[in-house]
N, C-alpha and C. Protein backbone atom coordinates (compact mmCIF):
# COMPACT_ATOMS: atom_id res chain seq x y z
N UNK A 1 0.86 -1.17 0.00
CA UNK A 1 0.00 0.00 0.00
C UNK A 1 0.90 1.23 0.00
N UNK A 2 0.51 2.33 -1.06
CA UNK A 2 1.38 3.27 -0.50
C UNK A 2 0.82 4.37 -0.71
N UNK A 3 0.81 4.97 0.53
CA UNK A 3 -0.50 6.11 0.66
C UNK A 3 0.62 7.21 1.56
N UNK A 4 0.19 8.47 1.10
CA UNK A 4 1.10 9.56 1.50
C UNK A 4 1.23 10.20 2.58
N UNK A 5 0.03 9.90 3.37
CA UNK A 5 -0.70 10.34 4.44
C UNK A 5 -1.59 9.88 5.14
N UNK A 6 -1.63 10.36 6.42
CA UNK A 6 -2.38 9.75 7.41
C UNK A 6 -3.96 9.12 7.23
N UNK A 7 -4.48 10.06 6.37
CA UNK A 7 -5.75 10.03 6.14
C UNK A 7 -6.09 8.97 4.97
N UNK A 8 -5.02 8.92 3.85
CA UNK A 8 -4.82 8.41 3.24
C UNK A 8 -5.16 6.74 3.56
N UNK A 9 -4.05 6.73 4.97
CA UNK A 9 -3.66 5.23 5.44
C UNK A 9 -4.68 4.73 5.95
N UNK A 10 -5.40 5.34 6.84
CA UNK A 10 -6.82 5.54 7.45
C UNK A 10 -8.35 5.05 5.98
N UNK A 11 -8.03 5.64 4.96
CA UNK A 11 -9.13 5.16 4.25
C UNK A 11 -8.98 4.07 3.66
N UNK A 12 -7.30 3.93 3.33
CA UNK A 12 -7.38 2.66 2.44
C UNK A 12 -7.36 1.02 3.53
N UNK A 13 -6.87 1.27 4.83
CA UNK A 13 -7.15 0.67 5.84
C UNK A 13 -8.70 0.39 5.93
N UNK A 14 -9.72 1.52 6.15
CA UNK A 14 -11.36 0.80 6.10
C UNK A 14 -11.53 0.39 5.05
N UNK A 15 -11.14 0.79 4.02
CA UNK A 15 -11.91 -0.22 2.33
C UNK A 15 -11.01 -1.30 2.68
N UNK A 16 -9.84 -1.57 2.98
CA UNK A 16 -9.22 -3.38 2.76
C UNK A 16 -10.12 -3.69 3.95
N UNK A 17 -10.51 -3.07 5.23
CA UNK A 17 -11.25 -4.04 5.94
C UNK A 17 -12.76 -4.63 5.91
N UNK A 18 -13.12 -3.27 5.04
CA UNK A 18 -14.77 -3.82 4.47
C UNK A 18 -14.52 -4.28 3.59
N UNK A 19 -14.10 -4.73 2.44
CA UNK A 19 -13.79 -5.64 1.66
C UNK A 19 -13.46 -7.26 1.81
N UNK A 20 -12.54 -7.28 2.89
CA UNK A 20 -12.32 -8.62 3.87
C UNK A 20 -13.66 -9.01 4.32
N UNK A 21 -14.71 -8.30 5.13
CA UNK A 21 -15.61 -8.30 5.71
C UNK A 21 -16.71 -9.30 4.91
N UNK A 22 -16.80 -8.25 3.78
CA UNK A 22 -17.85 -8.60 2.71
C UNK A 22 -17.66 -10.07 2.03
N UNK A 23 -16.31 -10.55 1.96
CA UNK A 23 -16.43 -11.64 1.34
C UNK A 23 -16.09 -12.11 2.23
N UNK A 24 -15.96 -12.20 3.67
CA UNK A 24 -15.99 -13.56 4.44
C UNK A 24 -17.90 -13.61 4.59
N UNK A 25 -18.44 -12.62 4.62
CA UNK A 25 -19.98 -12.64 4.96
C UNK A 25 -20.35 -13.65 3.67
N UNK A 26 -19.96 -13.46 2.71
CA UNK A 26 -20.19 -14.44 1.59
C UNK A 26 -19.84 -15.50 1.72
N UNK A 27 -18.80 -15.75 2.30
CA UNK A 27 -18.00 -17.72 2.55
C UNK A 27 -19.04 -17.73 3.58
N UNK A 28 -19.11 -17.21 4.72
CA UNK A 28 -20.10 -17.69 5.83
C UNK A 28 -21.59 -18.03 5.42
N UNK A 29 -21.84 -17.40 4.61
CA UNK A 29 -23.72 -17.22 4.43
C UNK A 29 -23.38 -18.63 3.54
N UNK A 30 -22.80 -18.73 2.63
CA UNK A 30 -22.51 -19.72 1.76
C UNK A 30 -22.41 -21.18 2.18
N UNK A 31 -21.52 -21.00 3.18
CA UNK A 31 -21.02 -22.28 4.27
C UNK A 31 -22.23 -22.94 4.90
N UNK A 32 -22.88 -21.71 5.70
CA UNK A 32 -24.24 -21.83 6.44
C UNK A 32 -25.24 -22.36 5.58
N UNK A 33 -25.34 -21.91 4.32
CA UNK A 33 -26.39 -22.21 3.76
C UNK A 33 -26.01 -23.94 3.08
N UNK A 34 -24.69 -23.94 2.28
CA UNK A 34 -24.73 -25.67 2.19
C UNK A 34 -25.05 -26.57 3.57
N UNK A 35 -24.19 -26.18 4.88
CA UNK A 35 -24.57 -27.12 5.62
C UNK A 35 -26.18 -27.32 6.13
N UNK A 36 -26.96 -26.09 5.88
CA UNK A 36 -28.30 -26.45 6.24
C UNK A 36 -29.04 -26.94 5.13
N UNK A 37 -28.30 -27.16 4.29
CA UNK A 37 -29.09 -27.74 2.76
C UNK A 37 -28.89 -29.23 3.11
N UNK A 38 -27.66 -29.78 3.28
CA UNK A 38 -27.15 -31.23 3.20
C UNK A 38 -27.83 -31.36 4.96
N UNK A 39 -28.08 -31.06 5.73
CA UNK A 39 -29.08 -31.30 6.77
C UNK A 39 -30.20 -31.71 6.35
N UNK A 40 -30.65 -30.57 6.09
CA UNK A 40 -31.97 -30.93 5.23
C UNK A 40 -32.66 -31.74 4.65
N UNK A 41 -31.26 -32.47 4.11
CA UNK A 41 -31.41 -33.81 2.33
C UNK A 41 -31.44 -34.75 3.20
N UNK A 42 -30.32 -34.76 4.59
CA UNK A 42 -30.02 -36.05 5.51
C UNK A 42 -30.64 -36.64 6.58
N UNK A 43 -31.48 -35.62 6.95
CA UNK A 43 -31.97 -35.58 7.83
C UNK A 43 -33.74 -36.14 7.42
N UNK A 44 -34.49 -37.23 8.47
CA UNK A 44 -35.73 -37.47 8.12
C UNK A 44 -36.80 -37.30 8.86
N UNK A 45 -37.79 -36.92 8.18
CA UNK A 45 -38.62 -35.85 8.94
C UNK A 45 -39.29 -36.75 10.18
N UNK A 46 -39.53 -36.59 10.97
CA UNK A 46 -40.51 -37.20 11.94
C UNK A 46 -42.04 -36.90 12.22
């Protein structure tokens, strides 16, 4: 990263961390959602 200034370091610091954010929320929702799918398929109703 090479940013000139404080403010600089400061913004490009929150966009790499909402960016990180956003696509772990995507692996997670993703994750969450196969394992409650293959539950779902495996699992028998009572």
């Amino acid at each position: 990263m090479l940013a000139n200034s404080e403010i600089e370091k400061t913004l490009a610091t929150r966009w790499v961390n909402a960016w990180a954010s956003a696509i772990g929320d995507l692996y997670f929702s993703a994750l969450t959602e196969e394992r409650l799918n293959s539950t779902a398929i495996t699992s028998k109703p009572t």
